[in-house]
N, C-alpha and C. Protein backbone atom coordinates (compact mmCIF):
# COMPACT_ATOMS: atom_id res chain seq x y z
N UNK A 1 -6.35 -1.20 -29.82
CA UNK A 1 -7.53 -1.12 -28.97
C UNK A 1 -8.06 0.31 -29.02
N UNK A 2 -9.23 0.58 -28.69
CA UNK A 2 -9.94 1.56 -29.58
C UNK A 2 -10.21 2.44 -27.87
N UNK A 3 -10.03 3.60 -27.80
CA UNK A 3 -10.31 4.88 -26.59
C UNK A 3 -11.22 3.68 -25.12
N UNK A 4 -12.39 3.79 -26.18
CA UNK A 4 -13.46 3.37 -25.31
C UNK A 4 -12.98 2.23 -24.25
N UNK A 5 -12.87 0.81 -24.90
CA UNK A 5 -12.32 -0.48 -24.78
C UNK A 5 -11.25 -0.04 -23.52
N UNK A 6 -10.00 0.67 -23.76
CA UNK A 6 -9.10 0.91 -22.88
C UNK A 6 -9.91 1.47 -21.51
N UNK A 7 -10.70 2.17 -21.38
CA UNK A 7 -11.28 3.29 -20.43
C UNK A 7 -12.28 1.97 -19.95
N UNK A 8 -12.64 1.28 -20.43
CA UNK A 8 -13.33 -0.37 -20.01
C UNK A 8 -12.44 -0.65 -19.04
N UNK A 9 -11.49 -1.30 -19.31
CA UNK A 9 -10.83 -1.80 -19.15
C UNK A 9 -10.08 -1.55 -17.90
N UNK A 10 -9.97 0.24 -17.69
CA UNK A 10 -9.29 0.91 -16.61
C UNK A 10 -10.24 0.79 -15.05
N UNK A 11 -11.56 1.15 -15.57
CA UNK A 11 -12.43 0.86 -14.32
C UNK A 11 -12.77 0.09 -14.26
N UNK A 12 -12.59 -1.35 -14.58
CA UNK A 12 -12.33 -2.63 -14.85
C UNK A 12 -11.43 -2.75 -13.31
N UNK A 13 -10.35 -2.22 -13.49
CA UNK A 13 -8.83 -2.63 -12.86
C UNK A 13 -9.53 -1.98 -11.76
N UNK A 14 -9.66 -0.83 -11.66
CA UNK A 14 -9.68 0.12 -10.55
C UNK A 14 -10.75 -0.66 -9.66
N UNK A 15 -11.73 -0.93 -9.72
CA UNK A 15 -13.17 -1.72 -9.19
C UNK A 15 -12.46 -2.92 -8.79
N UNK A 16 -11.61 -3.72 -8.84
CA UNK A 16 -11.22 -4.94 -8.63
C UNK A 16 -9.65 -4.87 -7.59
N UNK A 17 -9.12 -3.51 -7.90
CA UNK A 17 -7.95 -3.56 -6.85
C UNK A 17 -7.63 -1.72 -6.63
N UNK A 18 -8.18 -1.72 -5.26
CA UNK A 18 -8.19 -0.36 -4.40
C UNK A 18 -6.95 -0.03 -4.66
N UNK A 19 -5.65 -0.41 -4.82
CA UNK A 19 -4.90 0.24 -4.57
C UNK A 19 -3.87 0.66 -6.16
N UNK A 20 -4.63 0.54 -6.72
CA UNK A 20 -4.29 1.50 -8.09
C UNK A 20 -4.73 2.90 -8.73
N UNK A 21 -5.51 3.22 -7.76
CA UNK A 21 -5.66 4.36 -7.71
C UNK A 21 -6.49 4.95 -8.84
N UNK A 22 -7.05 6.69 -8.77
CA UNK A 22 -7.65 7.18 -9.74
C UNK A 22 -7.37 8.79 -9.65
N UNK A 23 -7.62 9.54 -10.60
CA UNK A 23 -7.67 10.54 -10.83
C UNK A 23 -7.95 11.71 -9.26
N UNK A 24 -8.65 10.55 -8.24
CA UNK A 24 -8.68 11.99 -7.30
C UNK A 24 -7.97 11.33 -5.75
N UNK A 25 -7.24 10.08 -6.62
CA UNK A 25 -6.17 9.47 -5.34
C UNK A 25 -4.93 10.87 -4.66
N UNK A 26 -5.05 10.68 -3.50
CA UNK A 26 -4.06 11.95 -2.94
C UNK A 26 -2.46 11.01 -3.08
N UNK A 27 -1.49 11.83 -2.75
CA UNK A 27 -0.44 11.39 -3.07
C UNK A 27 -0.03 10.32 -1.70
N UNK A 28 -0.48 11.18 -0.40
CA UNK A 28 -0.82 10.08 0.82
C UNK A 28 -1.65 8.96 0.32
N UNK A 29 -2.60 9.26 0.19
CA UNK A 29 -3.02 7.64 0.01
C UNK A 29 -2.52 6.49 -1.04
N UNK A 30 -1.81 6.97 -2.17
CA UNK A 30 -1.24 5.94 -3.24
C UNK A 30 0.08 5.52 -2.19
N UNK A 31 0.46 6.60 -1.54
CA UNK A 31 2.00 6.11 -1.12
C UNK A 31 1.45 4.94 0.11
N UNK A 32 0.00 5.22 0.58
CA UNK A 32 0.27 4.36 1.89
C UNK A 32 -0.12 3.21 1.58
N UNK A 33 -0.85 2.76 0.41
CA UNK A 33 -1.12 1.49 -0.66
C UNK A 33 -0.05 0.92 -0.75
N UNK A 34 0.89 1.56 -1.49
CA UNK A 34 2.19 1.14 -1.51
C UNK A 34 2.68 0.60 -1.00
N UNK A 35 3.06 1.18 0.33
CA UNK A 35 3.52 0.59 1.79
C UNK A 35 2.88 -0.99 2.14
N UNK A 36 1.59 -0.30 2.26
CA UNK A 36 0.75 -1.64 3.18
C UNK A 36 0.70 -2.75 1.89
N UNK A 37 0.65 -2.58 1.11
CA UNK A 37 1.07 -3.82 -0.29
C UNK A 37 2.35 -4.62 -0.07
N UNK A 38 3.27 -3.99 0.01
CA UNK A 38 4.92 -4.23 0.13
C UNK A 38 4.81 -5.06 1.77
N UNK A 39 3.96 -4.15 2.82
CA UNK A 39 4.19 -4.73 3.97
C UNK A 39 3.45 -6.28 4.29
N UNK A 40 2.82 -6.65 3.51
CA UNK A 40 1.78 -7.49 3.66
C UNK A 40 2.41 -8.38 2.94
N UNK A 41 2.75 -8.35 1.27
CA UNK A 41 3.83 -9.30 1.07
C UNK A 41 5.29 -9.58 1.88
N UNK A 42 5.41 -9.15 2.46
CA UNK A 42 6.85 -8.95 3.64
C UNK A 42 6.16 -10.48 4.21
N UNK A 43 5.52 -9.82 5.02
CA UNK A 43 4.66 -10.87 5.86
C UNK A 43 3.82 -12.13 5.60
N UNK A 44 3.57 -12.16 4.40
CA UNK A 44 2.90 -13.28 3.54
C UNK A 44 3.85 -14.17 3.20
N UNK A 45 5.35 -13.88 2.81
CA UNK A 45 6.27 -14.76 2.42
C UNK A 45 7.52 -14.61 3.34
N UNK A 46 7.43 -16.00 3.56
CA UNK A 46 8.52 -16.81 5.23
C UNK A 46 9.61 -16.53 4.68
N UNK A 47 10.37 -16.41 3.17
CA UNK A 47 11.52 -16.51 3.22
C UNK A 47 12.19 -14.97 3.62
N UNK A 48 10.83 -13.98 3.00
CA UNK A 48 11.53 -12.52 3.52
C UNK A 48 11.46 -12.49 4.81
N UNK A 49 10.70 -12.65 5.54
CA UNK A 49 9.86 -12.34 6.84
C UNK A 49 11.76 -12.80 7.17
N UNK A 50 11.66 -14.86 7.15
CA UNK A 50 13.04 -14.55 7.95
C UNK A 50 14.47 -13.65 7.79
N UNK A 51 14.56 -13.41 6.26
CA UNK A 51 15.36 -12.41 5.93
C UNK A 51 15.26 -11.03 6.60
N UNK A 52 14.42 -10.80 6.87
CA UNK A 52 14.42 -9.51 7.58
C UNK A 52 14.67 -10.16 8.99
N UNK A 53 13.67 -10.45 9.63
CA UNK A 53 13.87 -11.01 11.10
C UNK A 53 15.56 -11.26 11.15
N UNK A 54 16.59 -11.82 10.59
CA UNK A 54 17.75 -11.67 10.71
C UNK A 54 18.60 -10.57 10.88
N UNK A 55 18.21 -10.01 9.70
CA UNK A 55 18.67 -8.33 9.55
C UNK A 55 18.38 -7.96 10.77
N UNK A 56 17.35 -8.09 11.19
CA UNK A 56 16.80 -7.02 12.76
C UNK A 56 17.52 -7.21 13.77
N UNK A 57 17.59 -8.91 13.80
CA UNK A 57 18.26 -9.67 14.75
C UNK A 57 16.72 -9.91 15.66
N UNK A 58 16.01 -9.63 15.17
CA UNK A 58 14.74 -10.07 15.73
C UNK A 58 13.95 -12.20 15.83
N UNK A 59 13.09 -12.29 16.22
CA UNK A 59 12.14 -13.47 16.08
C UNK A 59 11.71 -13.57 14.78
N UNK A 60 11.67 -14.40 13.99
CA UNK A 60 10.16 -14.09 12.73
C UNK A 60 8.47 -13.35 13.24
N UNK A 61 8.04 -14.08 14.10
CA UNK A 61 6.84 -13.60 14.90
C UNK A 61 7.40 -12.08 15.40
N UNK A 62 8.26 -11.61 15.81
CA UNK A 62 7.87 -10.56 16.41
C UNK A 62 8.93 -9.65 14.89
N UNK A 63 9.24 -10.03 13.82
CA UNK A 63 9.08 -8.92 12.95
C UNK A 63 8.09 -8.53 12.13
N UNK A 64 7.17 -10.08 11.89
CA UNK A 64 5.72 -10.00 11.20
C UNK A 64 5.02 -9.43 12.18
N UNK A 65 4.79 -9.26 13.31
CA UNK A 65 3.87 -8.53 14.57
C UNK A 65 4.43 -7.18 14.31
N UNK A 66 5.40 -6.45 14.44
CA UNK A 66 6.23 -5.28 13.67
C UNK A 66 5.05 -4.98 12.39
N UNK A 67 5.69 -5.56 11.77
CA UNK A 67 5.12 -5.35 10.26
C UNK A 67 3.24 -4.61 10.31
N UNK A 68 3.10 -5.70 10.59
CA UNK A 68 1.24 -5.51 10.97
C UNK A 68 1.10 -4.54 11.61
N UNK A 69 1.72 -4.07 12.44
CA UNK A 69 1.64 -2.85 13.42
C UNK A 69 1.81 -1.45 12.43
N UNK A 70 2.96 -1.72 11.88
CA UNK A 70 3.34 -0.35 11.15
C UNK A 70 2.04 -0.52 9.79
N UNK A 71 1.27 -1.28 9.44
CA UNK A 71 0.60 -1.45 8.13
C UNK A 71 -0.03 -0.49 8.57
N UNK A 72 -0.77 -0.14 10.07
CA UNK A 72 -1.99 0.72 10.49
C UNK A 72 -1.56 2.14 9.62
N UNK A 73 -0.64 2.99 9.58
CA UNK A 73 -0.40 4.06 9.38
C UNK A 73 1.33 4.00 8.59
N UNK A 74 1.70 3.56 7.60
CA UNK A 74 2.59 3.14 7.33
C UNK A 74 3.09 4.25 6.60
N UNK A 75 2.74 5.36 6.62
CA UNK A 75 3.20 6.72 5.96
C UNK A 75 3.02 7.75 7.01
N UNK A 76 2.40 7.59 8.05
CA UNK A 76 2.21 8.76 9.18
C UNK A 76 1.03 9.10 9.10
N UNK A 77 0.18 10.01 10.19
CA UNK A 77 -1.32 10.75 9.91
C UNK A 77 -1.41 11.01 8.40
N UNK A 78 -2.66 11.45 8.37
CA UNK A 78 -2.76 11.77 7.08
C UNK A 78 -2.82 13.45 6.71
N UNK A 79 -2.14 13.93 6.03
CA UNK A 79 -2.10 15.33 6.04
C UNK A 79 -3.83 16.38 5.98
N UNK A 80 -3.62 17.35 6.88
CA UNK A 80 -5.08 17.78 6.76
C UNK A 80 -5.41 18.35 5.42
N UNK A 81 -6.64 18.45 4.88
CA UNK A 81 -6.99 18.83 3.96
C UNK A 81 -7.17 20.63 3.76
N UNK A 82 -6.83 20.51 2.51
CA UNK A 82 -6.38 22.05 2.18
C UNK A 82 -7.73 22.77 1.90
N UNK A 83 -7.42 23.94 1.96
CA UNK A 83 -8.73 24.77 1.63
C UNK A 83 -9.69 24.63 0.53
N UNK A 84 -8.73 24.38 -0.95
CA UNK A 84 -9.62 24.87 -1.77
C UNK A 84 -9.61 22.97 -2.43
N UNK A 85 -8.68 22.12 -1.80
CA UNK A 85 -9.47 20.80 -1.82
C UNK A 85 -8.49 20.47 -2.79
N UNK A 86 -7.37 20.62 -3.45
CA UNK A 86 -6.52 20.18 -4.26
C UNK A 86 -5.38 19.63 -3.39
N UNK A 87 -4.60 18.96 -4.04
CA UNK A 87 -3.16 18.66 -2.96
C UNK A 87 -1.98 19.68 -3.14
């Protein structure tokens, strides 16, 4: 596949799913993609949800209510921005 085609192809991906990130993604925001990806499949599929809910010793409902809660900020504030705008 030829330079161009690939570089198609990349903002292709990027335009279709936010959380793959680009060249001026901060390291907070890929990590909190991460998170809220992972946390959302947690919660999308019953067999983890109850797997965890066990582990907790929790409800299913109140570890998926958990879950959703922590998606808001699932890495902490977001670090303030630096002076000259790099990370």
């Amino acid at each position: 596949m030829d330079k161009f085609g690939m570089h198609s192809q990349t903002e292709q991906l990027h335009a279709r799913h936010i959380g793959t990130g680009n060249a001026d993604t901060s390291k907070h925001e890929w990590l909190t993609n991460q998170h809220r990806d992972t946390l959302a499949h947690y919660v999308a599929d019953n067999s983890l949800a109850t797997y965890i809910s066990i582990a907790e010793g929790e409800t299913v409902a109140r570890t998926k209510f958990n879950m959703l809660q922590r998606m808001y900020q699932p890495c902490g504030p977001p670090p303030p921005p630096l002076a000259n705008g790099n990370e």
